[in-house]
PDB file of N, CA and C in Angstrom:
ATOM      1  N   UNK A   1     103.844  57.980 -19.578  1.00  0.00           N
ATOM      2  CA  UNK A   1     104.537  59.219 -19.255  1.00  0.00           C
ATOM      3  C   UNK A   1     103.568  60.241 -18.660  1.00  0.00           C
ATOM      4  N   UNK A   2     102.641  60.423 -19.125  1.00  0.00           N
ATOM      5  CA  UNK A   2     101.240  61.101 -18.768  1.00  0.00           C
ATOM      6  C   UNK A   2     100.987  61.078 -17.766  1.00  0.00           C
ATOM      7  N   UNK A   3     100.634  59.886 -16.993  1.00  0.00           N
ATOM      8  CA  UNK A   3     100.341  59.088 -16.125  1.00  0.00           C
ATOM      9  C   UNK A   3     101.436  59.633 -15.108  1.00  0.00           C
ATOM     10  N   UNK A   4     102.464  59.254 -14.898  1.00  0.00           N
ATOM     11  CA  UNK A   4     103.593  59.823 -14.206  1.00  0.00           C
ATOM     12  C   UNK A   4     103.380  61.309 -13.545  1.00  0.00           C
ATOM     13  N   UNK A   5     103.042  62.050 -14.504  1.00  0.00           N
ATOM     14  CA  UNK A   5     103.165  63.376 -14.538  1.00  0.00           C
ATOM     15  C   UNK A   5     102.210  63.954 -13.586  1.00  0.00           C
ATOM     16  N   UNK A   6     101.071  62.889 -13.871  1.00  0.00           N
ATOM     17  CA  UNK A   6      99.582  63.157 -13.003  1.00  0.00           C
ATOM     18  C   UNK A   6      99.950  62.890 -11.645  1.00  0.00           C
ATOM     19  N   UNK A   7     100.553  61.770 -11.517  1.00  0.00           N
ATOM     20  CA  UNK A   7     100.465  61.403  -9.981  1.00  0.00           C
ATOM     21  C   UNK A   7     101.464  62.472  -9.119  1.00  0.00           C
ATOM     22  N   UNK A   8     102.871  62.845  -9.875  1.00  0.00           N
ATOM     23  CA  UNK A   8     103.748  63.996  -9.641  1.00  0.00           C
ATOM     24  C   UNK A   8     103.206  65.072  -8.762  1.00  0.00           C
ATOM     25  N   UNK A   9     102.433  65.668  -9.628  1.00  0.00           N
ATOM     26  CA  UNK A   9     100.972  66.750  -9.573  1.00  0.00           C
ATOM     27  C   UNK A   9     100.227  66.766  -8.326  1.00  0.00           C
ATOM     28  N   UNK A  10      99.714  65.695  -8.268  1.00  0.00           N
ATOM     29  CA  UNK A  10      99.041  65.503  -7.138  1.00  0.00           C
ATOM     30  C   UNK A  10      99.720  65.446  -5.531  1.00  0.00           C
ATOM     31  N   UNK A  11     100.683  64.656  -5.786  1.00  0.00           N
ATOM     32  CA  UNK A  11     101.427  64.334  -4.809  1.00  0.00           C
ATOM     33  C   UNK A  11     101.868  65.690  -4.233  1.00  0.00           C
ATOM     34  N   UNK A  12     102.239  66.551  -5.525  1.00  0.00           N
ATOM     35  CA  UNK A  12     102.903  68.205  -4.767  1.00  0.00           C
ATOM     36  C   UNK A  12     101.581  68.949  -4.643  1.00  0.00           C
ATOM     37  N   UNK A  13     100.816  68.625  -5.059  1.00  0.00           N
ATOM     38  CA  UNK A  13      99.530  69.688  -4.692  1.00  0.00           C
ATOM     39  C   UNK A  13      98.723  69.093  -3.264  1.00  0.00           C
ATOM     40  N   UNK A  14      99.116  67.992  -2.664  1.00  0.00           N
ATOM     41  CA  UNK A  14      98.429  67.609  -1.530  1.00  0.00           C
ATOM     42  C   UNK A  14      99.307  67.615  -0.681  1.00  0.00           C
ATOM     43  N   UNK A  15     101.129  68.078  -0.961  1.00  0.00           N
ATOM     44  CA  UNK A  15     101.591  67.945   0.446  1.00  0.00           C
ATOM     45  C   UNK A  15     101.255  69.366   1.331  1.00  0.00           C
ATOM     46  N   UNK A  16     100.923  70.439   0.836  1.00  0.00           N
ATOM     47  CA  UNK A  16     101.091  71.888   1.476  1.00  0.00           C
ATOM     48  C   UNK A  16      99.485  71.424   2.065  1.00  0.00           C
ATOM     49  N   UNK A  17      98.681  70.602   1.951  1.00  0.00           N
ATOM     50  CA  UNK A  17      97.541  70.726   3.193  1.00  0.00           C
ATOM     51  C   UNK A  17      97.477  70.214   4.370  1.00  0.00           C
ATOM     52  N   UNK A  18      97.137  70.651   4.973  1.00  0.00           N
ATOM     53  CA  UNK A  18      97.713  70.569   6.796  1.00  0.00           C
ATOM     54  C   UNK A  18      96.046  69.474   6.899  1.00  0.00           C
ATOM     55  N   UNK A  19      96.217  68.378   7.140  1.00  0.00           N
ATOM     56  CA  UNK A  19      95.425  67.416   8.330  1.00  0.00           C
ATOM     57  C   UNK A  19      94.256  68.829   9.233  1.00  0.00           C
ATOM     58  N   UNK A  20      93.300  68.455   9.510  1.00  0.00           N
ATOM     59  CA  UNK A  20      92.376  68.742  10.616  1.00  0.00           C
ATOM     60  C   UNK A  20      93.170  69.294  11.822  1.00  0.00           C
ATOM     61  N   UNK A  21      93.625  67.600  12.020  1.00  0.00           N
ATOM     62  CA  UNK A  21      94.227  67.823  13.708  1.00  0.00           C
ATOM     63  C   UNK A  21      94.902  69.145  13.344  1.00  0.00           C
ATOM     64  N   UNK A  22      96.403  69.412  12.200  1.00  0.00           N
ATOM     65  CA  UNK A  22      97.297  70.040  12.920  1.00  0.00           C
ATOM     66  C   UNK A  22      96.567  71.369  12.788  1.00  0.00           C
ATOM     67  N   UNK A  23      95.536  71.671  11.845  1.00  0.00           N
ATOM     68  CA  UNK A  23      94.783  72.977  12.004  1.00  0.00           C
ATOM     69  C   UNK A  23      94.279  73.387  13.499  1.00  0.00           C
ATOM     70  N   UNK A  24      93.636  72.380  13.251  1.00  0.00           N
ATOM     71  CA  UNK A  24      93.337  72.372  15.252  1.00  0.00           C
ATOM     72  C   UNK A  24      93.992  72.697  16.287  1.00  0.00           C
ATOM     73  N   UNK A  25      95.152  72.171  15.780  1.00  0.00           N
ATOM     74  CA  UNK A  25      96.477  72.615  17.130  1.00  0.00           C
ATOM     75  C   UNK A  25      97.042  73.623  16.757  1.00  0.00           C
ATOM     76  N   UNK A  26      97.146  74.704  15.112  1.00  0.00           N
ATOM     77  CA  UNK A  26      97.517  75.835  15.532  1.00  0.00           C
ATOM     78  C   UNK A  26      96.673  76.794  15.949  1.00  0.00           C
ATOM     79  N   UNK A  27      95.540  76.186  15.680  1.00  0.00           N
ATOM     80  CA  UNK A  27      94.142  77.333  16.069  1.00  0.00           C
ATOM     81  C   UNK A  27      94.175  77.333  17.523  1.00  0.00           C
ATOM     82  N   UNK A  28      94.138  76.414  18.537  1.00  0.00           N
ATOM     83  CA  UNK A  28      94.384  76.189  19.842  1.00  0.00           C
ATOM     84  C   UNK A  28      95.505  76.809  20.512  1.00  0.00           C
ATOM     85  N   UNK A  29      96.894  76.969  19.717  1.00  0.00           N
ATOM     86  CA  UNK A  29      98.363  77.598  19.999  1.00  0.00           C
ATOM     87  C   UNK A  29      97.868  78.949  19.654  1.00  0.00           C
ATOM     88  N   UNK A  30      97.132  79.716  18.784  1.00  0.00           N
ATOM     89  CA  UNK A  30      97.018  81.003  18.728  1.00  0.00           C
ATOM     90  C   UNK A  30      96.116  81.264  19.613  1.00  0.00           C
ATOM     91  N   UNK A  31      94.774  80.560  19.704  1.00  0.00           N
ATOM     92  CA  UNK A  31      93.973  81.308  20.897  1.00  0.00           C
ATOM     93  C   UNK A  31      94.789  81.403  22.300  1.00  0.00           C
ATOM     94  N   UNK A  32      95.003  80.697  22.260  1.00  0.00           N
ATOM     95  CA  UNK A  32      96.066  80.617  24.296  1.00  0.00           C
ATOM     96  C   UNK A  32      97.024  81.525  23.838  1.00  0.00           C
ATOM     97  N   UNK A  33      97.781  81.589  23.191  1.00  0.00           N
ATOM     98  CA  UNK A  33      98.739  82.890  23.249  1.00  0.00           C
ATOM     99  C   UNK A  33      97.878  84.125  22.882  1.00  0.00           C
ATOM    100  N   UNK A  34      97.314  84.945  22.019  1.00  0.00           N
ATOM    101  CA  UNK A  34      96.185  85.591  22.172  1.00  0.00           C
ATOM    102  C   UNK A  34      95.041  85.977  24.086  1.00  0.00           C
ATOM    103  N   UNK A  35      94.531  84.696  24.134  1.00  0.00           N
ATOM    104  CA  UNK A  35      94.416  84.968  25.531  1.00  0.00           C
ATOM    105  C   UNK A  35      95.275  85.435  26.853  1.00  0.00           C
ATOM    106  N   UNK A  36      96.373  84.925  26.733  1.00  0.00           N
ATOM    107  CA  UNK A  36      97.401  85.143  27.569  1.00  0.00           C
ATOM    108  C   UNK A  36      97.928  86.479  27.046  1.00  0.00           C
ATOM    109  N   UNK A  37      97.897  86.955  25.841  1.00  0.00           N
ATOM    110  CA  UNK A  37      98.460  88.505  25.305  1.00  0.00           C
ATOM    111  C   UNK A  37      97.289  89.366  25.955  1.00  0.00           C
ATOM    112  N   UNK A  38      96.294  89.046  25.819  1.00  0.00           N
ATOM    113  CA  UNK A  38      95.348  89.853  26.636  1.00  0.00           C
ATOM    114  C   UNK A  38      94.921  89.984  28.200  1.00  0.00           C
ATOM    115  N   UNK A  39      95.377  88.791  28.838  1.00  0.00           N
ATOM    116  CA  UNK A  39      95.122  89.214  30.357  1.00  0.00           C
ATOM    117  C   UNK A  39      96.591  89.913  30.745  1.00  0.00           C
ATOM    118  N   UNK A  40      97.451  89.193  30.001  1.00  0.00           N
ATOM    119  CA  UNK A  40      98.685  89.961  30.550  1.00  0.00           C
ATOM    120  C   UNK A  40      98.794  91.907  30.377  1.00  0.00           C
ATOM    121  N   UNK A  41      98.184  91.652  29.641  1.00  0.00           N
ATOM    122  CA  UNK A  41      98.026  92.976  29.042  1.00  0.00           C
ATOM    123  C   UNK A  41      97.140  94.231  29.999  1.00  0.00           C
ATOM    124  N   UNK A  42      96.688  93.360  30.580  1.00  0.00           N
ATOM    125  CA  UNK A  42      95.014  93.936  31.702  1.00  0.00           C
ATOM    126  C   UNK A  42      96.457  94.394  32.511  1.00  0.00           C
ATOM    127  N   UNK A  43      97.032  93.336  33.188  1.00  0.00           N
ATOM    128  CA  UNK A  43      97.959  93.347  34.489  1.00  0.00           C
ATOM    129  C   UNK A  43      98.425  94.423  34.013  1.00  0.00           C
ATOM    130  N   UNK A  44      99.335  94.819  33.002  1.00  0.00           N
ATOM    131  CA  UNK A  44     100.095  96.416  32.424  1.00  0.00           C
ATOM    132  C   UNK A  44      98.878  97.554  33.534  1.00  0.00           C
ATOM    133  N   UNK A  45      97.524  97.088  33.147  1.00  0.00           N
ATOM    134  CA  UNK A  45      96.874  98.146  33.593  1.00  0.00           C
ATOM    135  C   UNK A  45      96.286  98.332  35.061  1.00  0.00           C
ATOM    136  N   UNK A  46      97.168  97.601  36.000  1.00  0.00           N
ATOM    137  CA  UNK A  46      96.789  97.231  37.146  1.00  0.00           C
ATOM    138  C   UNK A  46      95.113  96.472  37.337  1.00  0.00           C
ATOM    139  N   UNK A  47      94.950  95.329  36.417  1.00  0.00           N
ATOM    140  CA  UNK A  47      93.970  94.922  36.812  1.00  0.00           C
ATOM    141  C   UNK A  47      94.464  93.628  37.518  1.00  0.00           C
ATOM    142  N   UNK A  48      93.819  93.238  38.839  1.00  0.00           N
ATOM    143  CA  UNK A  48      94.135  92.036  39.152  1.00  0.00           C
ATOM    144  C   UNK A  48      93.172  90.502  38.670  1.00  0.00           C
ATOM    145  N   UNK A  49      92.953  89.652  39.558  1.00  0.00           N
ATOM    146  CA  UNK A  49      92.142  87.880  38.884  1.00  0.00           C
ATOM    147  C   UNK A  49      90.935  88.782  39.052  1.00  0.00           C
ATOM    148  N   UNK A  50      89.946  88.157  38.329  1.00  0.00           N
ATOM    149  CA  UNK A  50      88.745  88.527  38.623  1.00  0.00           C
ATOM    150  C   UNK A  50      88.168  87.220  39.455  1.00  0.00           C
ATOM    151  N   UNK A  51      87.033  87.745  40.236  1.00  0.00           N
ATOM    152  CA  UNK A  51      86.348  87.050  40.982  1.00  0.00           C
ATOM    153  C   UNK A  51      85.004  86.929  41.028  1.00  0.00           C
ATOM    154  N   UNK A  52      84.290  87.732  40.355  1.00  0.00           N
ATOM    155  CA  UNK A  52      82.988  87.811  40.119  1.00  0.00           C
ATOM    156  C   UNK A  52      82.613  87.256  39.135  1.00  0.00           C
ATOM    157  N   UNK A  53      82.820  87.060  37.605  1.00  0.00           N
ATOM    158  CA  UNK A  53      82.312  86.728  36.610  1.00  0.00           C
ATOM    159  C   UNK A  53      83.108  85.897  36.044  1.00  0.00           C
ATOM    160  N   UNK A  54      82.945  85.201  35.008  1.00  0.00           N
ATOM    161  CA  UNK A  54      83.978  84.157  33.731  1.00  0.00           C
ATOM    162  C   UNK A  54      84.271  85.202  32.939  1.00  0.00           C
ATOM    163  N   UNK A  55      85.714  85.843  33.201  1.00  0.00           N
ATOM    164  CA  UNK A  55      86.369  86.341  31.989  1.00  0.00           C
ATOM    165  C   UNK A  55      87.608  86.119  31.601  1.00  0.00           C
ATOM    166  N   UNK A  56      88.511  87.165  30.985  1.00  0.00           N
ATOM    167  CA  UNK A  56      89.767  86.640  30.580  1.00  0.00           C
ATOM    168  C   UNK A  56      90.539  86.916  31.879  1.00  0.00           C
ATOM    169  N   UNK A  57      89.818  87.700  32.657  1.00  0.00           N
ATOM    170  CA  UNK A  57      91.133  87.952  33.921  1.00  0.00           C
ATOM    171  C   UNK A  57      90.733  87.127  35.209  1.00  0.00           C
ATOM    172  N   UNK A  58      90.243  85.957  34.552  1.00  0.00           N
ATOM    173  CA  UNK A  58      90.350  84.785  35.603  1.00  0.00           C
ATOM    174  C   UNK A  58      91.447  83.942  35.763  1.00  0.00           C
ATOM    175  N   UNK A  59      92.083  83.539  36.768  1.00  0.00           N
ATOM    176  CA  UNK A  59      92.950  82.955  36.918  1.00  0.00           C
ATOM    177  C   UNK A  59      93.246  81.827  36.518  1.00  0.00           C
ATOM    178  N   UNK A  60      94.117  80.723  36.083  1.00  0.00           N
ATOM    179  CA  UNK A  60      94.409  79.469  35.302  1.00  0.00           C
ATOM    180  C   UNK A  60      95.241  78.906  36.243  1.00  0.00           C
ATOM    181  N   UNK A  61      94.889  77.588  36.761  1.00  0.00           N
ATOM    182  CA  UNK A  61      96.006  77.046  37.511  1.00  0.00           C
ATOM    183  C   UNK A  61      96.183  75.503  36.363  1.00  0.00           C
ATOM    184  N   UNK A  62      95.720  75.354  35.327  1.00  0.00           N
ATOM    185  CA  UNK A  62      96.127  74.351  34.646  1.00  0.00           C
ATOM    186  C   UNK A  62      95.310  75.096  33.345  1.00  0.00           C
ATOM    187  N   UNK A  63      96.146  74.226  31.989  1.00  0.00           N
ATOM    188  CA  UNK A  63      95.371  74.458  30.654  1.00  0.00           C
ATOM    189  C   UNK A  63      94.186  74.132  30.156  1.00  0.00           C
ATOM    190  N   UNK A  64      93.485  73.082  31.342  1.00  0.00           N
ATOM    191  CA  UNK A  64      91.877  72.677  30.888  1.00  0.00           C
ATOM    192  C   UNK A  64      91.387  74.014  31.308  1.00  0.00           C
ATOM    193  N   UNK A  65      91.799  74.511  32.425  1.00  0.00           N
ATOM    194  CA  UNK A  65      91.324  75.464  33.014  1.00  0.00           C
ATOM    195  C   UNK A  65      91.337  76.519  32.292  1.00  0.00           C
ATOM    196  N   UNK A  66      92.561  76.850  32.012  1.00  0.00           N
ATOM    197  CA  UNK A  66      92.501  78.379  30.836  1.00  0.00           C
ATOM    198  C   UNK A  66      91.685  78.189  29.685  1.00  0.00           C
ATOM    199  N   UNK A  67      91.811  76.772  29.299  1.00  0.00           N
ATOM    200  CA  UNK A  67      90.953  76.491  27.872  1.00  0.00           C
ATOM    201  C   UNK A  67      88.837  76.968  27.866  1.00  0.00           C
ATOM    202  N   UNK A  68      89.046  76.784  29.238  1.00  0.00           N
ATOM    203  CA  UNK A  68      87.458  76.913  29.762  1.00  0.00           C
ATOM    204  C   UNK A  68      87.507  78.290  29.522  1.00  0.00           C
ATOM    205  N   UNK A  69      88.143  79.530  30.179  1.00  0.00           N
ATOM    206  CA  UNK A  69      87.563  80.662  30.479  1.00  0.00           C
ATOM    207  C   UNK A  69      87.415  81.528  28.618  1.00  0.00           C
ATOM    208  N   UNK A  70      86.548  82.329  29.035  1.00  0.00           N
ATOM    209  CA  UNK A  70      86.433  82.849  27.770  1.00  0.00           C
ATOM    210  C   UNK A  70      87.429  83.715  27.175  1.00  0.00           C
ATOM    211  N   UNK A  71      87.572  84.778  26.121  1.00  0.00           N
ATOM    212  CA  UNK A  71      88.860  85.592  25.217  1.00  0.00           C
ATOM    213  C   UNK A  71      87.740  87.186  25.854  1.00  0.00           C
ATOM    214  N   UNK A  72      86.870  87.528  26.406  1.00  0.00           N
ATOM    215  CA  UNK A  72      86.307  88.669  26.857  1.00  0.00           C
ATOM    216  C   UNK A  72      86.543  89.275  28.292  1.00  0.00           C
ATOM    217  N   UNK A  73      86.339  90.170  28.787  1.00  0.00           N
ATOM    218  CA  UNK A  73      86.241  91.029  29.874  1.00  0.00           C
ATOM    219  C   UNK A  73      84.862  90.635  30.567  1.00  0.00           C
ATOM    220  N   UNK A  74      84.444  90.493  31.398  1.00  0.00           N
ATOM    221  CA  UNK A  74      83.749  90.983  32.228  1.00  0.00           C
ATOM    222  C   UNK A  74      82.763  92.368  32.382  1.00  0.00           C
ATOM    223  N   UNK A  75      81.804  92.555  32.884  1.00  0.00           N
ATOM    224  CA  UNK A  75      81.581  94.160  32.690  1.00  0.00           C
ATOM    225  C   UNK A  75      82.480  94.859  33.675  1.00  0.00           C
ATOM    226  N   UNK A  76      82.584  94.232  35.209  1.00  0.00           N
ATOM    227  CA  UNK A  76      83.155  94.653  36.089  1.00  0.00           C
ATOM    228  C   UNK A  76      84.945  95.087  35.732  1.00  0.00           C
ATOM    229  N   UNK A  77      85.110  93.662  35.024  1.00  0.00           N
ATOM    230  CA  UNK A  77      86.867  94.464  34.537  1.00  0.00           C
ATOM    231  C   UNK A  77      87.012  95.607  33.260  1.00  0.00           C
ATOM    232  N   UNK A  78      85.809  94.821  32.693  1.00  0.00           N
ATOM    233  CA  UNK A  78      85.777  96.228  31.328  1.00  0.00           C
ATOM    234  C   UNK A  78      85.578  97.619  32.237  1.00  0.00           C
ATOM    235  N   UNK A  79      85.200  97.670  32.952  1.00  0.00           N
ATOM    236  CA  UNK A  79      84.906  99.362  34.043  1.00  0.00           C
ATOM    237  C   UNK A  79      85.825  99.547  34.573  1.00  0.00           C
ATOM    238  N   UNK A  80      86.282  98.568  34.917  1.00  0.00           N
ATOM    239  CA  UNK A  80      87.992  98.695  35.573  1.00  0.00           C
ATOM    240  C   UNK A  80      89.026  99.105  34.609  1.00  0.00           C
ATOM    241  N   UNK A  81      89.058  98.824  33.701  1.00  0.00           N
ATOM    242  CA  UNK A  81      90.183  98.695  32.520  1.00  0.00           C
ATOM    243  C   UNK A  81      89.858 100.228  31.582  1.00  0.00           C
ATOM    244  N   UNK A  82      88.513 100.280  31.187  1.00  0.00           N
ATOM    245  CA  UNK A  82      87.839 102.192  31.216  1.00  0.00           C
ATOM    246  C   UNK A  82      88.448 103.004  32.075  1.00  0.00           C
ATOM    247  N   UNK A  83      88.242 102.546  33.487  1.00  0.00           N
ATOM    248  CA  UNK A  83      89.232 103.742  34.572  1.00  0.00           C
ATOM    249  C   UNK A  83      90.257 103.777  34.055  1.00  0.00           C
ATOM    250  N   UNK A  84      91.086 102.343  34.508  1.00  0.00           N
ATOM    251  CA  UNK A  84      92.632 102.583  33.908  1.00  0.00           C
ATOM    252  C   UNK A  84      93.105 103.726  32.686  1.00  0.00           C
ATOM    253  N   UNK A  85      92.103 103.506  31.679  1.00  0.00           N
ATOM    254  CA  UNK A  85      92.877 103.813  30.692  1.00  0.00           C
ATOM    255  C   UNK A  85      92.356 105.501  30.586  1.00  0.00           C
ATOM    256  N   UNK A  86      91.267 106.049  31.418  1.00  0.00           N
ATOM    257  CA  UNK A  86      90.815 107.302  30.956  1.00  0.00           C
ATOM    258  C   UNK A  86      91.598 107.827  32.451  1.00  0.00           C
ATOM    259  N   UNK A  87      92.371 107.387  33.356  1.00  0.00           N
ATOM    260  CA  UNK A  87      93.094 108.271  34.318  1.00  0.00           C
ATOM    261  C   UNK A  87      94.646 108.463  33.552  1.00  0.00           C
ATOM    262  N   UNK A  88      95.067 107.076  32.918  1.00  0.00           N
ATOM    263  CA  UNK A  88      96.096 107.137  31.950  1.00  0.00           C
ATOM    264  C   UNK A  88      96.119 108.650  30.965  1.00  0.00           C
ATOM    265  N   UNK A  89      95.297 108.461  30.363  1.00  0.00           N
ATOM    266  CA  UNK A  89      94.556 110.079  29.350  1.00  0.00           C
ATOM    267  C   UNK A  89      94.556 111.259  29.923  1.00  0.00           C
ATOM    268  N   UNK A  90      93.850 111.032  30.884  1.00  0.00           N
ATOM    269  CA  UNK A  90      93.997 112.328  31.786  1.00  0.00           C
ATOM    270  C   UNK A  90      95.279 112.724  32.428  1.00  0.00           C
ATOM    271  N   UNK A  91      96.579 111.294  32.803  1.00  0.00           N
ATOM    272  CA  UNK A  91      97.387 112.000  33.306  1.00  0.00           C
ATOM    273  C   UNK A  91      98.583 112.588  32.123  1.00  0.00           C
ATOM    274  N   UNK A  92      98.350 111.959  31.198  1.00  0.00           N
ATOM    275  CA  UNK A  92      99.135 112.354  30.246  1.00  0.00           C
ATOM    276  C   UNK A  92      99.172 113.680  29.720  1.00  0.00           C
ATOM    277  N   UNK A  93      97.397 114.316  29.931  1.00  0.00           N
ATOM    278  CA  UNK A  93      97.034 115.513  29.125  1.00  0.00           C
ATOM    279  C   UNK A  93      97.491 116.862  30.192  1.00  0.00           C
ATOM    280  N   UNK A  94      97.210 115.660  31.306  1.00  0.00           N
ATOM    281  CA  UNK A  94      97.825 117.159  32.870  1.00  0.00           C
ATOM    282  C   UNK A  94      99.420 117.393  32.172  1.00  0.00           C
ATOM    283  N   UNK A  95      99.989 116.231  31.947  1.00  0.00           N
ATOM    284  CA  UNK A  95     102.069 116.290  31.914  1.00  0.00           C
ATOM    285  C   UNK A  95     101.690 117.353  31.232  1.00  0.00           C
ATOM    286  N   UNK A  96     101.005 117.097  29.875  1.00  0.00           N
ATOM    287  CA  UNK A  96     101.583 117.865  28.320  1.00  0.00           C
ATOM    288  C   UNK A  96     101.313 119.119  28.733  1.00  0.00           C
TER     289      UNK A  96
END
């Protein structure tokens, strides 16, 4: 009866752990959506692809490809994305 009880136990305490792989694949499903929340996010601020450096506002024409570029800015788009957002500030403070 003991015995029973043990294996019970176990059996429910090892189904809630997720395998490697599928960790892997939600860690992979959050970074790409994450990445994609963030370049899309640039575009809100009129930034276009970048062309100078490896950042997030490089363009993806396949998922090896997006998987390559990094989750950062650039310095050139980070200066770009600073303008954006301190003419944003400024035009808001002219409205008010």
């Amino acid at each position: 009866m003991q015995c029973d009880e043990e294996e019970k136990s176990t059996t429910k305490d090892a189904s809630w752990v997720l395998s490697w792989k599928e960790v892997l694949q939600d860690s992979l499903a959050l970074r790409r959506a994450l990445q994609t929340l963030v370049h899309e996010s640039c575009h809100l601020f009129h930034l276009e692809h970048c062309v100078y450096y490896q950042c997030v506002m490089n363009g993806a024409n396949h998922l090896a490809e997006s998987d390559a570029s990094p989750m950062h800015l650039c310095p050139i788009c980070l200066r770009k994305l600073d303008s954006a957002v301190s003419k944003t500030r400024t035009t808001q403070h002219v409205n008010i």
